[in-house]
PDB file of N, CA and C in Angstrom:
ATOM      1  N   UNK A   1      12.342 -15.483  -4.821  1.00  0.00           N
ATOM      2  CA  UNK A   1      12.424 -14.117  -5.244  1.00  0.00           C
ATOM      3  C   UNK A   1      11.212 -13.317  -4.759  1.00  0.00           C
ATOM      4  N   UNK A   2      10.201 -13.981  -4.864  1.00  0.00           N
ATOM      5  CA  UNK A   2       8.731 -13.286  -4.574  1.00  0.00           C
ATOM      6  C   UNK A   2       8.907 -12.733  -3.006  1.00  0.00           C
ATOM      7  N   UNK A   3       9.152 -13.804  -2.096  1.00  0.00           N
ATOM      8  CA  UNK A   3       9.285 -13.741  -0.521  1.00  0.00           C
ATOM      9  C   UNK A   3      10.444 -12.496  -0.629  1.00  0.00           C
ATOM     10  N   UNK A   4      11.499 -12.616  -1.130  1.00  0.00           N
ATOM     11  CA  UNK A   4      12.210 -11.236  -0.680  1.00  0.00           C
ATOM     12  C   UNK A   4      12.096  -9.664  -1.051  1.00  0.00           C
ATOM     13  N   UNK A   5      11.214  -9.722  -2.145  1.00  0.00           N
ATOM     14  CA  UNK A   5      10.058  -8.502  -2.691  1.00  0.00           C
ATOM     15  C   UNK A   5       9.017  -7.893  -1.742  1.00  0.00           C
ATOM     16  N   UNK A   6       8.682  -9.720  -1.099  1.00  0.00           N
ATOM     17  CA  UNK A   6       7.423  -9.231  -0.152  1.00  0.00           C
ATOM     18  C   UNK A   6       8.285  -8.028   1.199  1.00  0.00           C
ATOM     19  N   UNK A   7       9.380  -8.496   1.710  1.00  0.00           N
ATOM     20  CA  UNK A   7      10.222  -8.836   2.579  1.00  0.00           C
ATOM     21  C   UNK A   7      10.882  -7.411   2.453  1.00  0.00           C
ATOM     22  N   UNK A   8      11.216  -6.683   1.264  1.00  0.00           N
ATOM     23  CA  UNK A   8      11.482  -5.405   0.812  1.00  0.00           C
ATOM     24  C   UNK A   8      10.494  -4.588   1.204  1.00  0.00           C
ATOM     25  N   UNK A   9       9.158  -4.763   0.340  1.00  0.00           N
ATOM     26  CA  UNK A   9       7.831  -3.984   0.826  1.00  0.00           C
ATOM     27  C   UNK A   9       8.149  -3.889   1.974  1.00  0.00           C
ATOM     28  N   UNK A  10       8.052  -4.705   2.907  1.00  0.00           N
ATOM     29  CA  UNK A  10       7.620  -4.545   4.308  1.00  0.00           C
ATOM     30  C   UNK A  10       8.826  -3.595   5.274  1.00  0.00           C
ATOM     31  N   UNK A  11       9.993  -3.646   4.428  1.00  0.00           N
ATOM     32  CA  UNK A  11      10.926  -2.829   5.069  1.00  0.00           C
ATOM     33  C   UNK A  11      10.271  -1.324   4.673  1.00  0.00           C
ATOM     34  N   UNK A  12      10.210  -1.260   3.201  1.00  0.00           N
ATOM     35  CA  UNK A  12       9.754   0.302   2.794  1.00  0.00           C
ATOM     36  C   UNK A  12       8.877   0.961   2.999  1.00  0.00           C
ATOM     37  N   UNK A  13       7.581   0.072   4.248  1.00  0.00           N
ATOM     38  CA  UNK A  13       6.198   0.292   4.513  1.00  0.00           C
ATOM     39  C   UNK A  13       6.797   0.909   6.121  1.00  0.00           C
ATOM     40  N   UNK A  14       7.648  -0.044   7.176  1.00  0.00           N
ATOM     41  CA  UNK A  14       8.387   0.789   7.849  1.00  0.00           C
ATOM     42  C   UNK A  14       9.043   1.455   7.875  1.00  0.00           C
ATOM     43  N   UNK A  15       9.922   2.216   7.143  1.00  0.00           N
ATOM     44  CA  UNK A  15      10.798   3.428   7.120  1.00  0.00           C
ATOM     45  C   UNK A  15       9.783   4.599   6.572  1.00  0.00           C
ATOM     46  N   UNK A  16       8.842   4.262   6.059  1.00  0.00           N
ATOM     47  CA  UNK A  16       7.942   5.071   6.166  1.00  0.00           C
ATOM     48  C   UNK A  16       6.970   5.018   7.379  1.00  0.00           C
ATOM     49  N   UNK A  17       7.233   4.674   7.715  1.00  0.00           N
ATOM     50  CA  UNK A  17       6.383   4.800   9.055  1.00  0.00           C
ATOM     51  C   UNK A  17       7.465   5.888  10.101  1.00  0.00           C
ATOM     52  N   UNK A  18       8.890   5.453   9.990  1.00  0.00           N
ATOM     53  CA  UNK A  18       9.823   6.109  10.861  1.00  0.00           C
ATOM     54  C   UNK A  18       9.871   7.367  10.085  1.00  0.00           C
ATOM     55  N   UNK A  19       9.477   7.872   9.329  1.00  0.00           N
ATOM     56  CA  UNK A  19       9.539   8.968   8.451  1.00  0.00           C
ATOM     57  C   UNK A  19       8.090   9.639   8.749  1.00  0.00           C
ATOM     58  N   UNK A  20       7.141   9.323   9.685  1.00  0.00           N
ATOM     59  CA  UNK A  20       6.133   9.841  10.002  1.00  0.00           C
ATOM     60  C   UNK A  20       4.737   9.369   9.090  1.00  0.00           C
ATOM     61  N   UNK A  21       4.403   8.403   8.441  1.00  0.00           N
ATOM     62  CA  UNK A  21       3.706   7.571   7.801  1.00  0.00           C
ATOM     63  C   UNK A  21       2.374   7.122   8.443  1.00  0.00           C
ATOM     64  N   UNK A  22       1.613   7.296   8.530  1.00  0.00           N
ATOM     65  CA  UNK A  22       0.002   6.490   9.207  1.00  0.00           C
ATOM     66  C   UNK A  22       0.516   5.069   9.242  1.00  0.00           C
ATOM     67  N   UNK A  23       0.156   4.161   9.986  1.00  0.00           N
ATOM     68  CA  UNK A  23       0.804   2.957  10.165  1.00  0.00           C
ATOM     69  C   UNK A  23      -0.360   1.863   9.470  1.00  0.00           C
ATOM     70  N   UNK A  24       0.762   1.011   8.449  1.00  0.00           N
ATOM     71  CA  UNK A  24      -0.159   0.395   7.477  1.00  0.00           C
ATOM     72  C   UNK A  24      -1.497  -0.778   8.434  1.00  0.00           C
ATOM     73  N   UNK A  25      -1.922  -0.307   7.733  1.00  0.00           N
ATOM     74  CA  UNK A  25      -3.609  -1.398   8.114  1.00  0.00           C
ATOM     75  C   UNK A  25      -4.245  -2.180   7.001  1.00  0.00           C
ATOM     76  N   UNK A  26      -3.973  -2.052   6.094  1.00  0.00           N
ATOM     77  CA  UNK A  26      -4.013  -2.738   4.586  1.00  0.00           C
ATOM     78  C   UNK A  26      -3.750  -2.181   3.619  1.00  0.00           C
ATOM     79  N   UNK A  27      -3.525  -3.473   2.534  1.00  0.00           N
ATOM     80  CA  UNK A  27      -3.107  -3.336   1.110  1.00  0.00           C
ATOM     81  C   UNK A  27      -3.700  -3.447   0.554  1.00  0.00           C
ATOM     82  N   UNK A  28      -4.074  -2.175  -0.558  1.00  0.00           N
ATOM     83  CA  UNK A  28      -5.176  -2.481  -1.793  1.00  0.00           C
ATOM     84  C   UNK A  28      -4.038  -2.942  -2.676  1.00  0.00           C
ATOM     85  N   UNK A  29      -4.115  -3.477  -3.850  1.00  0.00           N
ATOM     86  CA  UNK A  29      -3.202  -3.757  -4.832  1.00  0.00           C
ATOM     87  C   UNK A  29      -3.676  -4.050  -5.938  1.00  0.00           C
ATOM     88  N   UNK A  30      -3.293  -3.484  -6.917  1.00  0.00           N
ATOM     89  CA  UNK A  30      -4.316  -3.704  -8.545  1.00  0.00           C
ATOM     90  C   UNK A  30      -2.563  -3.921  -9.134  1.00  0.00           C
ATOM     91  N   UNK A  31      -2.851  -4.166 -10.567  1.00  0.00           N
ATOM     92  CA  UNK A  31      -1.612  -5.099 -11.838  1.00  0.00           C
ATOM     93  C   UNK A  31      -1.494  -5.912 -11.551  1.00  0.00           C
ATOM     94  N   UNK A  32      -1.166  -6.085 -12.466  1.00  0.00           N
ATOM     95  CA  UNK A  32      -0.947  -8.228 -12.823  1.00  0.00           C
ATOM     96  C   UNK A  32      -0.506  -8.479 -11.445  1.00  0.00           C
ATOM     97  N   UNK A  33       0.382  -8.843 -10.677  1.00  0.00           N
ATOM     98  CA  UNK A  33       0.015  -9.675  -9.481  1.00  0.00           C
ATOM     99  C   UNK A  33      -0.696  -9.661  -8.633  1.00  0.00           C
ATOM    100  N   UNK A  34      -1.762  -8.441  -8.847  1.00  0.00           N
ATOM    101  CA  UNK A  34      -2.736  -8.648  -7.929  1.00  0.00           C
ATOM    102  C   UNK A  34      -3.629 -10.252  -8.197  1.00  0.00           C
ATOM    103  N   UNK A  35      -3.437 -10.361  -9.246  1.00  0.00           N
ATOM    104  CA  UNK A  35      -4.403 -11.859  -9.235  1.00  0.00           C
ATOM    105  C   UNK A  35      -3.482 -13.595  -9.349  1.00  0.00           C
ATOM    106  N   UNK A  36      -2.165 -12.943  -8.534  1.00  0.00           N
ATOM    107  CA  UNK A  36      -1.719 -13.967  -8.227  1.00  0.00           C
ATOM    108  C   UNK A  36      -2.193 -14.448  -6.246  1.00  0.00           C
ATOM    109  N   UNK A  37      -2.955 -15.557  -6.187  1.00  0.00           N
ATOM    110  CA  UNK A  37      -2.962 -15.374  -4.789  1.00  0.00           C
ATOM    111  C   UNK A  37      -1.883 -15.495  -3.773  1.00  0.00           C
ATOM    112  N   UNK A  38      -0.941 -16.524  -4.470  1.00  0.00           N
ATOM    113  CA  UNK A  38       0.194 -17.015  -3.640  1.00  0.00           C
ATOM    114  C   UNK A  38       1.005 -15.165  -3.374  1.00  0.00           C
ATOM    115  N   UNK A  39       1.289 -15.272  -4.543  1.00  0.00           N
ATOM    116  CA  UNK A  39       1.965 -13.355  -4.247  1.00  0.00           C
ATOM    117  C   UNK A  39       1.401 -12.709  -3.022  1.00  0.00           C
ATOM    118  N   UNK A  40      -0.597 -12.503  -3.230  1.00  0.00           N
ATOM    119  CA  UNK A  40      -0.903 -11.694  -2.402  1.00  0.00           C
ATOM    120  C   UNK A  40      -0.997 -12.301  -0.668  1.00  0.00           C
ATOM    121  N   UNK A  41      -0.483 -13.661  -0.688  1.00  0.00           N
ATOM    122  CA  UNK A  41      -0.604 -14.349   0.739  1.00  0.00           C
ATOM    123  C   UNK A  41       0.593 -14.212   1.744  1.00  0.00           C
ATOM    124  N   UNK A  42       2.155 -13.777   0.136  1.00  0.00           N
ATOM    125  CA  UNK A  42       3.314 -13.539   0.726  1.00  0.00           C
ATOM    126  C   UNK A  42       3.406 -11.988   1.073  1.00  0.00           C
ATOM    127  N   UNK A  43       2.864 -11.672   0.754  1.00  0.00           N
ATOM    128  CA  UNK A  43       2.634 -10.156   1.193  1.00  0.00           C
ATOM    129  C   UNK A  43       2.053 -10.442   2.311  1.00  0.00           C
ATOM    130  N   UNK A  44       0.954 -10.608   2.234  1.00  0.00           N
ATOM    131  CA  UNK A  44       0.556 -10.281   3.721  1.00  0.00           C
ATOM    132  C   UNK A  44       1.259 -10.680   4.904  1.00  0.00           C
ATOM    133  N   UNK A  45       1.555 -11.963   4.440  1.00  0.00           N
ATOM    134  CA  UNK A  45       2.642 -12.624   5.477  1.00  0.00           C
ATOM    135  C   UNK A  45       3.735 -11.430   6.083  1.00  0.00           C
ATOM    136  N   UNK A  46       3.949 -11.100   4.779  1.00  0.00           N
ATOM    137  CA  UNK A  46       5.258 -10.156   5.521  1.00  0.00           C
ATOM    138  C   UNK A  46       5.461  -8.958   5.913  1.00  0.00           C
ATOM    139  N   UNK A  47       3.865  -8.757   5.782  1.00  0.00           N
ATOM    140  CA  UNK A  47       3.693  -6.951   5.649  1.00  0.00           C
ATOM    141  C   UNK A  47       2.693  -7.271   7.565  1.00  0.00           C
ATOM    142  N   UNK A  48       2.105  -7.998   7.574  1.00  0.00           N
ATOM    143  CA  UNK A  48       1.042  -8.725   9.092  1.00  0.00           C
ATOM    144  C   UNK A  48       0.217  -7.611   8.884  1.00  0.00           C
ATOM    145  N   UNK A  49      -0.457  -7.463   7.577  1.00  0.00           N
ATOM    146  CA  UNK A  49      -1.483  -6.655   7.129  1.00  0.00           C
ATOM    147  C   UNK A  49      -2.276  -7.251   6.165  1.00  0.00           C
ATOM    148  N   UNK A  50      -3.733  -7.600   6.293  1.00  0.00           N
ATOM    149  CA  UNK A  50      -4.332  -7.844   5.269  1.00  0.00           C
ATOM    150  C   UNK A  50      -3.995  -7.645   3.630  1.00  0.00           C
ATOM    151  N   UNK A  51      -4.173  -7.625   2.424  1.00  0.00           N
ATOM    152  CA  UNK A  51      -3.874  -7.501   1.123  1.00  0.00           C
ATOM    153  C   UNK A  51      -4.716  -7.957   0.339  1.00  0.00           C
ATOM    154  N   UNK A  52      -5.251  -6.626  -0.384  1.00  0.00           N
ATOM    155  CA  UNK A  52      -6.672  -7.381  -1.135  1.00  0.00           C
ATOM    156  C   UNK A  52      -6.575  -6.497  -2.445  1.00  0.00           C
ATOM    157  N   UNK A  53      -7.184  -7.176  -2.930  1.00  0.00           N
ATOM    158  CA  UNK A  53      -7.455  -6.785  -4.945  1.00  0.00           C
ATOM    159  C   UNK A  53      -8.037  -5.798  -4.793  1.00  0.00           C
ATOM    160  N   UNK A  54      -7.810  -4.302  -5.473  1.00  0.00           N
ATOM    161  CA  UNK A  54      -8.821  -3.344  -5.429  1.00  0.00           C
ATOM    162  C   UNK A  54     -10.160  -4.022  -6.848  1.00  0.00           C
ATOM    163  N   UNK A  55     -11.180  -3.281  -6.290  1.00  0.00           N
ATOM    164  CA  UNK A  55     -11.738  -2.911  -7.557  1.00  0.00           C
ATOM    165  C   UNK A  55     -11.632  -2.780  -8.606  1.00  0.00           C
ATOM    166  N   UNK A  56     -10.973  -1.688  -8.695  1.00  0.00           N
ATOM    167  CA  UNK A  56     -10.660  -1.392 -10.216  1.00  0.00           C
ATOM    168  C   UNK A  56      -8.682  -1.536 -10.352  1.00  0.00           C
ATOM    169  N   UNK A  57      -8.655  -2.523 -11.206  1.00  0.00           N
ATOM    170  CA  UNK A  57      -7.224  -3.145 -11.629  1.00  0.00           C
ATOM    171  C   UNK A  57      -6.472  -2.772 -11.725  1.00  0.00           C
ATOM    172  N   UNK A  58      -6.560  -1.469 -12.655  1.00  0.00           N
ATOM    173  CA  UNK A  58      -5.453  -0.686 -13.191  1.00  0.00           C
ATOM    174  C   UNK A  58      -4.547  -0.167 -12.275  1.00  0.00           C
ATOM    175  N   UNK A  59      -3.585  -0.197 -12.151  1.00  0.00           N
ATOM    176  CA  UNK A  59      -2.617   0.482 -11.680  1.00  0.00           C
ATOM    177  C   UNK A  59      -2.713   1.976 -11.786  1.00  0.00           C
ATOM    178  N   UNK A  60      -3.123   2.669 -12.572  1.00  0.00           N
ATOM    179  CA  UNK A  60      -3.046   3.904 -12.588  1.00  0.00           C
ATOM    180  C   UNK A  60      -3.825   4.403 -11.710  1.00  0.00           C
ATOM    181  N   UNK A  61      -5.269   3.923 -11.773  1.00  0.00           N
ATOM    182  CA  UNK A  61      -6.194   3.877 -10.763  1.00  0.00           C
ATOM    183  C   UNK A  61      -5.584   4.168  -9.177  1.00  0.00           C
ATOM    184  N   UNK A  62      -5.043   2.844  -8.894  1.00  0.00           N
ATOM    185  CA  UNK A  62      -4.398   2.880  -7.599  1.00  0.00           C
ATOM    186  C   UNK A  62      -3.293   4.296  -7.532  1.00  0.00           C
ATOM    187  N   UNK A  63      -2.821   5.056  -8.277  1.00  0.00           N
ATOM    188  CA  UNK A  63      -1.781   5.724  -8.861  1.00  0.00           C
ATOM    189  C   UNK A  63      -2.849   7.038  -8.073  1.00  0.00           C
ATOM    190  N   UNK A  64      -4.088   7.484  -8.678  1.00  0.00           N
ATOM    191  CA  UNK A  64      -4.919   8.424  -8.855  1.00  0.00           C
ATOM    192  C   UNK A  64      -5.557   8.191  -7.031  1.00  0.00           C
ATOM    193  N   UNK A  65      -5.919   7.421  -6.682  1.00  0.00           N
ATOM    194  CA  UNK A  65      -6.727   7.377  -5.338  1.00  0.00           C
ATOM    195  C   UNK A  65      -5.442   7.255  -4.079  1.00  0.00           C
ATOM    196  N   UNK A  66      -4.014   7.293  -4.526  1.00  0.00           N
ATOM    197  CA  UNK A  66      -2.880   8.154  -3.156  1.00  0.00           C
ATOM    198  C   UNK A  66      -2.952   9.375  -3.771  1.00  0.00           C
ATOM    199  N   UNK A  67      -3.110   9.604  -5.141  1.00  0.00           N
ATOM    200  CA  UNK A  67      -2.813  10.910  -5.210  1.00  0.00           C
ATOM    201  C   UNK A  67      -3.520  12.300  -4.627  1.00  0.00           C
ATOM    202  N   UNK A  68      -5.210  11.407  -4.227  1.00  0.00           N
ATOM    203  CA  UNK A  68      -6.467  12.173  -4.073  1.00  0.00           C
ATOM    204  C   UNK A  68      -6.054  11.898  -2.012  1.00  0.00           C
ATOM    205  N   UNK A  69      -5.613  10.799  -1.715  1.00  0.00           N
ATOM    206  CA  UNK A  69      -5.248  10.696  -0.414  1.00  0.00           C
ATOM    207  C   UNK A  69      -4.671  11.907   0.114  1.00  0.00           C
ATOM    208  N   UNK A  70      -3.190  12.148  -0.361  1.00  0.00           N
ATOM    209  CA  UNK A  70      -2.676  12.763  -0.094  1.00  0.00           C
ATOM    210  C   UNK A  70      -2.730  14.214  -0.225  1.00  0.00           C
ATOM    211  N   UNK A  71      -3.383  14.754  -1.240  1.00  0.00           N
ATOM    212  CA  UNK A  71      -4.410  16.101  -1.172  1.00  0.00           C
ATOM    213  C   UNK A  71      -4.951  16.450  -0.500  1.00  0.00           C
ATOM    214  N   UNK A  72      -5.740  15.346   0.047  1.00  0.00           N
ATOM    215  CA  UNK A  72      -6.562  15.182   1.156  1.00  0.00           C
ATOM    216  C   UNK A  72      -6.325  15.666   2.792  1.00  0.00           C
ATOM    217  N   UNK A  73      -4.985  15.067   2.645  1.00  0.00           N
ATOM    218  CA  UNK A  73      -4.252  14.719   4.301  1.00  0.00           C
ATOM    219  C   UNK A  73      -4.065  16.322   4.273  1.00  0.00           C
ATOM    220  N   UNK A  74      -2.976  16.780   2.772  1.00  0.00           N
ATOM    221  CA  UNK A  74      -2.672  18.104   3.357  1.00  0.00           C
ATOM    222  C   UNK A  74      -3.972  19.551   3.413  1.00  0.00           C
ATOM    223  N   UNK A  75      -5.011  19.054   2.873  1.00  0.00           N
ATOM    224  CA  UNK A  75      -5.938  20.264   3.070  1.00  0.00           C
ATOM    225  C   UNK A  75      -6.268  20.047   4.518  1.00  0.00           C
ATOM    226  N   UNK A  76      -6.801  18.796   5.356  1.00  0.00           N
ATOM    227  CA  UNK A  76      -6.790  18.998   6.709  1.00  0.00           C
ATOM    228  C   UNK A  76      -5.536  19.453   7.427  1.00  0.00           C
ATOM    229  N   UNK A  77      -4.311  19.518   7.106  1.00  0.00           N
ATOM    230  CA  UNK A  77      -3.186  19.988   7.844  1.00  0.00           C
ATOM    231  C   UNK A  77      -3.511  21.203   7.835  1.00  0.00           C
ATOM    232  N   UNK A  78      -3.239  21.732   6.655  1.00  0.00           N
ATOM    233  CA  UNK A  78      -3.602  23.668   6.387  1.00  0.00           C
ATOM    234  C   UNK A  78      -4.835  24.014   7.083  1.00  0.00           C
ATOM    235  N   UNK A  79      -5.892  23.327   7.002  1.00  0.00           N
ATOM    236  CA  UNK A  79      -6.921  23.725   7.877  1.00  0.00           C
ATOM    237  C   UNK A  79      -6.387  23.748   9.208  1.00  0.00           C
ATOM    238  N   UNK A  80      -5.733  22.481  10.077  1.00  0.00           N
ATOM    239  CA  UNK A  80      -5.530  22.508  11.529  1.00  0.00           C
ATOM    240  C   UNK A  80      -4.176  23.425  12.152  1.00  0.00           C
ATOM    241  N   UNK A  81      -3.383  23.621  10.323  1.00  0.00           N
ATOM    242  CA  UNK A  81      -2.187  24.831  10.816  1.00  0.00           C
ATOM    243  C   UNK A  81      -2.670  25.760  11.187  1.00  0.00           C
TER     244      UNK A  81
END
């Protein structure tokens, strides 16, 4: 079950990419499976991207630092529009 989760990710990491996506270079990952290693080894496996424990655990966390990403991306767009 785990391998075809990983195996999902890795489809939904490319169609975002075909959807115009920065092309993945690693995985931060915080919640409970972040501290499974086997989980985070099948990921990588299937993603052929590193995968590492953030810092700080929480999920929400990880929730808050795309949210600040993506703020981010679009104030340089509006600037370069």
């Amino acid at each position: 079950m785990l391998e075809s989760m990983a195996r999902i990710e890795g489809e939904a990491y490319a169609q975002l990419r075909r959807l115009g996506a920065s092309p993945l270079s690693e995985v931060v990952t915080a919640g409970g499976g972040a501290v499974n290693e086997k989980w985070t080894a099948m990921r990588a496996a299937a993603l052929g991207v590193p995968v590492r424990r953030a810092e700080q655990g929480e999920a929400s966390y990880g929730a808050a630092l795309l949210a600040r990403q993506g703020w981010r991306q679009q104030q340089q767009q509006a600037k370069a529009g």
